[in-house]
Protein backbone atom coordinates (compact mmCIF):
# COMPACT_ATOMS: atom_id res chain seq x y z
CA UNK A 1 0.00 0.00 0.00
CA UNK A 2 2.59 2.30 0.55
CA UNK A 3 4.05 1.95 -2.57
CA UNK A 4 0.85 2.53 -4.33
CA UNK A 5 0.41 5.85 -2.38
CA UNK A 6 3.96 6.35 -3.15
CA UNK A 7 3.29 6.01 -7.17
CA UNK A 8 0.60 8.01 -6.54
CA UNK A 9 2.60 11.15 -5.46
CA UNK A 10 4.72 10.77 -8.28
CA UNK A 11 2.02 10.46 -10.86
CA UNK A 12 1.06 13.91 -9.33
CA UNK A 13 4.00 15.73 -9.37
CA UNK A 14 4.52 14.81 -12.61
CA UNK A 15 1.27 16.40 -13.54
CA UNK A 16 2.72 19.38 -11.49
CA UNK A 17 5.65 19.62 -13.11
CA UNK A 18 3.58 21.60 -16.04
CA UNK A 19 2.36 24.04 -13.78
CA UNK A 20 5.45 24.35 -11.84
CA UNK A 21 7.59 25.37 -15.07
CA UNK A 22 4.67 27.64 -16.52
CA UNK A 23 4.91 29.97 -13.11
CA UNK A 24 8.47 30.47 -13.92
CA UNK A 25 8.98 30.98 -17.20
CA UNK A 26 11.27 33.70 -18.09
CA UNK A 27 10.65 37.21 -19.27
CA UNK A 28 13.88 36.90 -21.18
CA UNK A 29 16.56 33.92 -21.54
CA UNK A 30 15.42 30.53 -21.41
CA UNK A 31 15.09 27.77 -18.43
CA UNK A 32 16.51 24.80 -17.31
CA UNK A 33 14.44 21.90 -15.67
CA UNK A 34 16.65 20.03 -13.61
CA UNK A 35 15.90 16.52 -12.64
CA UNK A 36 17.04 13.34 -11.70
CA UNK A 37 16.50 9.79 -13.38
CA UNK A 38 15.73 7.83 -10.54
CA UNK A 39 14.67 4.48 -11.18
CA UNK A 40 11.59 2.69 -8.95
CA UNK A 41 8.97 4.18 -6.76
CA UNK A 42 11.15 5.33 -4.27
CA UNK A 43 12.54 8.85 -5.78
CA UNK A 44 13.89 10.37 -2.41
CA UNK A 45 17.08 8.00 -2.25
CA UNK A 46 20.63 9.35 -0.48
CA UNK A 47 22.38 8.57 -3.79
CA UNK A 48 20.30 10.97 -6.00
CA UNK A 49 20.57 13.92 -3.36
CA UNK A 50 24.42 13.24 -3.77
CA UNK A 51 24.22 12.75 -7.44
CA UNK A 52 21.55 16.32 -7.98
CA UNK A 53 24.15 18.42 -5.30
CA UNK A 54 27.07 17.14 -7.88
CA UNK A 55 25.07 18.22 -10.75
CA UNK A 56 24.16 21.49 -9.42
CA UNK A 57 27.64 21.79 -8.28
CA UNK A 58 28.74 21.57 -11.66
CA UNK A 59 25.89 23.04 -13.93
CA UNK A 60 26.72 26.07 -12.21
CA UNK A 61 30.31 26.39 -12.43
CA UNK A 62 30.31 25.31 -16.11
CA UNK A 63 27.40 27.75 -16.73
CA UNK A 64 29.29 30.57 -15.39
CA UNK A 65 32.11 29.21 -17.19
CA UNK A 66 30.46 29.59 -20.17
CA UNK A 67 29.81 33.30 -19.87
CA UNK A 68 26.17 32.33 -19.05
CA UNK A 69 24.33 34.68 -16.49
CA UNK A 70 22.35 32.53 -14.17
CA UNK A 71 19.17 35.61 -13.18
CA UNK A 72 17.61 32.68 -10.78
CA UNK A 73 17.85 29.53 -9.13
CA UNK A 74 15.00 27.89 -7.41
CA UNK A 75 15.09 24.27 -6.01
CA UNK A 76 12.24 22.38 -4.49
CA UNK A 77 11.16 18.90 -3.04
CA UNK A 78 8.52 16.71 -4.74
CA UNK A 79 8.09 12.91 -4.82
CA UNK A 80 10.02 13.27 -7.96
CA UNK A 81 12.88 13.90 -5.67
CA UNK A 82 14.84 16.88 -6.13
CA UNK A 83 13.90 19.32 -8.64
CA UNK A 84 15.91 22.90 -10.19
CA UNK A 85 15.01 25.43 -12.00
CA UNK A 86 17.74 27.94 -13.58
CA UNK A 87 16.52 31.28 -15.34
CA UNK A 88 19.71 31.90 -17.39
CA UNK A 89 20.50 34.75 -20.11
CA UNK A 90 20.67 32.46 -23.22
CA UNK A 91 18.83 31.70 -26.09
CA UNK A 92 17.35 28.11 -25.73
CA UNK A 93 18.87 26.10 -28.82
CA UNK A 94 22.39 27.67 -27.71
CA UNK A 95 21.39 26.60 -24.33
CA UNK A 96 20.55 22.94 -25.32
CA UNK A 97 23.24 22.58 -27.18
CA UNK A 98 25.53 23.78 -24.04
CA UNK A 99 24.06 21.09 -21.96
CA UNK A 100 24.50 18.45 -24.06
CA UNK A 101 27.99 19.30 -24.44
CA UNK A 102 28.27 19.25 -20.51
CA UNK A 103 26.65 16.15 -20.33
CA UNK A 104 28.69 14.60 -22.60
CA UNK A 105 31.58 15.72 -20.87
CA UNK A 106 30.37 14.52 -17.17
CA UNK A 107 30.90 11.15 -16.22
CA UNK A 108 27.46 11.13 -13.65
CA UNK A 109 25.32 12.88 -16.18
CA UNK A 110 23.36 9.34 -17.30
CA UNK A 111 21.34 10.53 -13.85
CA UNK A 112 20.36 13.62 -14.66
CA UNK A 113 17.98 15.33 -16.74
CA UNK A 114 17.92 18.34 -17.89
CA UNK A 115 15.52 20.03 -20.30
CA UNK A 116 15.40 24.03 -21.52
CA UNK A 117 12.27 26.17 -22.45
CA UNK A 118 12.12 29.55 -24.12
CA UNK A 119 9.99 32.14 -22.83
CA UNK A 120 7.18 31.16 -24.12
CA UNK A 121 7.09 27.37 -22.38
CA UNK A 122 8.70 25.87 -25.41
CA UNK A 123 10.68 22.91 -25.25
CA UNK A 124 14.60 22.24 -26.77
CA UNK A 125 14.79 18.54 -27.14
CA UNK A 126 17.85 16.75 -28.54
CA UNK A 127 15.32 15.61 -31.78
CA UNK A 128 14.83 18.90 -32.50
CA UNK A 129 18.96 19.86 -32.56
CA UNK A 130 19.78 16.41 -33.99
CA UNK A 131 21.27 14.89 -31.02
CA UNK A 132 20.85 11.38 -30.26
CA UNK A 133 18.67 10.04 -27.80
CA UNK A 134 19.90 8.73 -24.05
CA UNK A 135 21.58 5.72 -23.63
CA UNK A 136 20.92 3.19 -20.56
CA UNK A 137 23.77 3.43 -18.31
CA UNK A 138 23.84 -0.06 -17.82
CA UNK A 139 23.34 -1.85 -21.44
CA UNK A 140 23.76 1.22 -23.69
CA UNK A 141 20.40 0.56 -25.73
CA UNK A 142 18.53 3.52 -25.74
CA UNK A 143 17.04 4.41 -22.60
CA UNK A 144 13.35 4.88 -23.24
CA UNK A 145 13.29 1.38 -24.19
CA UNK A 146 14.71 -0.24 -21.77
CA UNK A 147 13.06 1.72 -18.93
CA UNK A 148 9.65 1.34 -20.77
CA UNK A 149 10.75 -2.99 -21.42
CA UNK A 150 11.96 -2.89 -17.79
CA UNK A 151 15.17 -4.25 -18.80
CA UNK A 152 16.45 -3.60 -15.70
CA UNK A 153 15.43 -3.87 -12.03
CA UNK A 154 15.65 -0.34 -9.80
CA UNK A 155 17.70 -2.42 -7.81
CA UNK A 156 20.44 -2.96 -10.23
CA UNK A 157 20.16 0.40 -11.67
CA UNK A 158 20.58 2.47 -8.51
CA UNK A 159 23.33 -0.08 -7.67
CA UNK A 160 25.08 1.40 -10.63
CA UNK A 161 24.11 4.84 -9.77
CA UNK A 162 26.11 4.31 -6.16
CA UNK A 163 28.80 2.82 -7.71
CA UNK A 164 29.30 5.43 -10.01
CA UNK A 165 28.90 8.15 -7.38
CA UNK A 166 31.63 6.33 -5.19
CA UNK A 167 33.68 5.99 -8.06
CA UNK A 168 33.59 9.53 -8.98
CA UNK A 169 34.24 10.67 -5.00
CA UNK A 170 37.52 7.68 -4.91
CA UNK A 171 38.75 9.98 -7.96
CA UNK A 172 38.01 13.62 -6.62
C-alpha cells in the first residue's frame, strides 16, 4: 500500500511539473528543468541527493564558465525527488546545445535530466537539434526502451548509480 500511495505522489507531481515550469517561465533567456533519473517508486534516495548536489555543483560552475548569467535559481522537493530550476540569459537552442555538451563531458550525467524552455514554455529537445537520444547506463540501448521494457530492475540500476557516485568521489 505504501508503494501505491507512493506512485501516486509521483504520478502527481509529474502532472505538477507543467504548472510548476509555466509559473516560472522567463521574461527573457530561457530555463533549465533540472531533474534526476531515478529508477523505482522510491525517488527520495541518499544517492540521488548526492548525485543532484554534484550536478548542481557543476551546472553552475560550467554555466558561469560559459559566460552564461544565471538571473535565478530555485530548487524544491517533490516525490520526484529533487527538482531545479535555472533562469539563465541564453537563447534556448544555444542553451541545449551547451548542456548536451556538458553532459557529454560529465561522467554522472546518465542521472540527470535536464531540459530548456524559451519564454514562451517551449521545449529544446535533442530531436529537435539532432542529437541522439539517451543511452541506458547499464546496457547502452537507448534508454526509453529499456526503462519502458523494464530491462532492468531499480535495484540494479541504482546499484550502478552508487557505484558510479563512489567511483567519482575515490577519484576527486
Amino acid at each position: 500500500m505504501a508503494n501505491d500511495s507512493a506512485v501516486s505522489a509521483i504520478l502527481r507531481d509529474r502532472e505538477r511539473l507543467h504548472e510548476l515550469r509555466e509559473a516560472r517561465y522567463p521574461a527573457a533567456g530561457s530555463l533549465i528543468q533540472v531533474m534526476m533519473n531515478i529508477p523505482g517508486p522510491d525517488k527520495r534516495l541518499a544517492v540521488a541527493y548526492k548525485l543532484f548536489e554534484l550536478c548542481m555543483e557543476a551546472l553552475q560552475e560550467a554555466l558561469v564558465g560559459a559566460a552564461y548569467k544565471i538571473l535565478a535559481l530555485e530548487r524544491i522537493e517533490l516525490a520526484l525527488g529533487p527538482v531545479a530550476y535555472l533562469q539563465v540569459s541564453a537563447d534556448a537552442a544555444a542553451l541545449k546545445l551547451f548542456c548536451l555538451s556538458f553532459e557529454g563531458e560529465h561522467p554522472l550525467s546518465a542521472y540527470w535530466d535536464m531540459d530548456i524552455y524559451d519564454s514562451s514554455g517551449k521545449a529544446m529537445g535533442r530531436h529537435e537539434l539532432g542529437a541522439p537520444s539517451r543511452r541506458c547506463y547499464l546496457c547502452g540501448q537507448p534508454a526509453k526502451v529499456c526503462g519502458f521494457l523494464q530491462r532492468h530492475s531499480p535495484e540494479e540500476l541504482i546499484g550502478r548509480m552508487a557505484a558510479d557516485l563512489a567511483a567519482r568521489k575515490a577519484v576527486t
